[in-house]
Protein backbone atom coordinates (compact mmCIF):
# COMPACT_ATOMS: atom_id res chain seq x y z
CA UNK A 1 2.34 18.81 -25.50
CA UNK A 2 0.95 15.44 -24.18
CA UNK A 3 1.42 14.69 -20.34
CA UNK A 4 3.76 12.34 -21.21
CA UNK A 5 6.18 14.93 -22.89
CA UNK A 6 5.77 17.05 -20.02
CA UNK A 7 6.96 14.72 -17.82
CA UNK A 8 10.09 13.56 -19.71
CA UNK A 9 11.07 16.44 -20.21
CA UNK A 10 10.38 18.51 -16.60
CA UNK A 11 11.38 17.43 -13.63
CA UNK A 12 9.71 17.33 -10.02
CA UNK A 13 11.13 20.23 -8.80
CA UNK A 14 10.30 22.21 -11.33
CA UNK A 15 6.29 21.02 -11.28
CA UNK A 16 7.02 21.47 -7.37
CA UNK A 17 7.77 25.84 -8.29
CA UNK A 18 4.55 25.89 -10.63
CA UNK A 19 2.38 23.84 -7.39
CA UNK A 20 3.98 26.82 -5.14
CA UNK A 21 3.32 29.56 -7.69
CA UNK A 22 -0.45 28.53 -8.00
CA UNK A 23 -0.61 28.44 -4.50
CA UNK A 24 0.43 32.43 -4.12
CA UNK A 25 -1.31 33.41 -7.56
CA UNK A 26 -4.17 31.28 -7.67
CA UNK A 27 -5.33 28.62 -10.22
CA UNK A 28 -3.92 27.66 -13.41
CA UNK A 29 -6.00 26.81 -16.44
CA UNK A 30 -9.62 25.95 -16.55
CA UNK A 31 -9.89 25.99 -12.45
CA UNK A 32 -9.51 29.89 -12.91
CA UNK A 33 -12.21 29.83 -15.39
CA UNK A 34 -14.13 28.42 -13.14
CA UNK A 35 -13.48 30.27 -10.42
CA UNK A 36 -14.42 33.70 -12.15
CA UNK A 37 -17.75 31.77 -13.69
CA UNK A 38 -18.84 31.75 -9.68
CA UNK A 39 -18.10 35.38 -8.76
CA UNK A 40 -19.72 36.39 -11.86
CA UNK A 41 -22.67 34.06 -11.23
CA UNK A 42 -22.76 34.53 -7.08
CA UNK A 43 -22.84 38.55 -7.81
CA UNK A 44 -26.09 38.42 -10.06
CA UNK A 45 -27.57 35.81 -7.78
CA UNK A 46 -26.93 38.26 -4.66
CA UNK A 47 -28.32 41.39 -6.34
CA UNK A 48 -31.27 40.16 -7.17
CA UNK A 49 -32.47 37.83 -4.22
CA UNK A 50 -34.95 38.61 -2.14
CA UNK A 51 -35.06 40.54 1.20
CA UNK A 52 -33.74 37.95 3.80
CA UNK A 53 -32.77 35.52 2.00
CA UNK A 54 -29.18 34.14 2.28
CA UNK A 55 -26.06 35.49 -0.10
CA UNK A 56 -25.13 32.53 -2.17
CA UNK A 57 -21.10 32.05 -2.01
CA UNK A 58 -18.45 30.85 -4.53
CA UNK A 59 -19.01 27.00 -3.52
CA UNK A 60 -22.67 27.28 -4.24
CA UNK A 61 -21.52 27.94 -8.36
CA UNK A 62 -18.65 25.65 -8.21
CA UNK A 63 -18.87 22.86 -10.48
CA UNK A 64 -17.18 19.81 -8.09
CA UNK A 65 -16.13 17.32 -10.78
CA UNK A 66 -14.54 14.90 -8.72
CA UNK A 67 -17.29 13.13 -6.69
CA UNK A 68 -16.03 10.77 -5.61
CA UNK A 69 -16.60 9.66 -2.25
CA UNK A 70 -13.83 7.19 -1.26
CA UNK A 71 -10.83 8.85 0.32
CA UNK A 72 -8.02 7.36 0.02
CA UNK A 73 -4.45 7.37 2.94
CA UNK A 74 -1.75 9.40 1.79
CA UNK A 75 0.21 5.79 1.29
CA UNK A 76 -2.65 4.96 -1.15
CA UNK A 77 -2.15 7.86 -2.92
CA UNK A 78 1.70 7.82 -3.12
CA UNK A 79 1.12 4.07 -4.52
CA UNK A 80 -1.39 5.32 -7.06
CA UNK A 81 1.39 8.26 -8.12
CA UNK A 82 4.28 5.47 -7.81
CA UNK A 83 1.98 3.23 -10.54
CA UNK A 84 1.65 6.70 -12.68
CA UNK A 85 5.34 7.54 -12.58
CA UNK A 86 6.11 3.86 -13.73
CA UNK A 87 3.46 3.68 -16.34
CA UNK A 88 5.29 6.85 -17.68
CA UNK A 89 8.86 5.38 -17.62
CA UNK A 90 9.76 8.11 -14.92
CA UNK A 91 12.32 7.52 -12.37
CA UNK A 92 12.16 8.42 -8.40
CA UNK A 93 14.29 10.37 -7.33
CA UNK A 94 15.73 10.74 -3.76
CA UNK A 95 17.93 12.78 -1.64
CA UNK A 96 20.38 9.69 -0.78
């Protein structure tokens, strides 16, 4: 399914229960892949370094794909999802 099907056919709440489940059960998808790459890779690194030097952690075998260095307001960033939803013929929905 294309992000565009997803969208038209699930609604924000819903995404909103799978953002809270990842948040209790950890990541979804490739993240968690990545995630378990580390420990594996951190674990050999630690077991076989040398006496006094440092344990690597997790962040030292994370791969950080977004590099970006701008950061952007949260308006900015509601504007940039606003554009998204638009581009995707979604509608906003309020409480009103």
């Amino acid at each position: 399914m294309t992000v565009r099907q997803l969208l038209a056919v699930t609604g924000s709440a819903e995404l909103a229960e799978w953002r809270a489940y990842e948040q209790i059960s950890g990541p979804l998808g490739g993240v968690r892949g990545d995630v378990n790459a580390a420990m594996i890779s951190a674990a050999i690194v630690a077991v076989n370094r040398g006496k006094g030097q440092r344990a690597p952690t997790l962040a030292d075998f994370m791969p950080r794909w977004d590099r970006t260095r701008v950061r952007k307001t949260p308006e900015e960033l509601f504007k940039a999802a606003l554009a998204a939803n638009t581009a995707l013929n979604g509608q906003v929905m309020t409480n009103n």
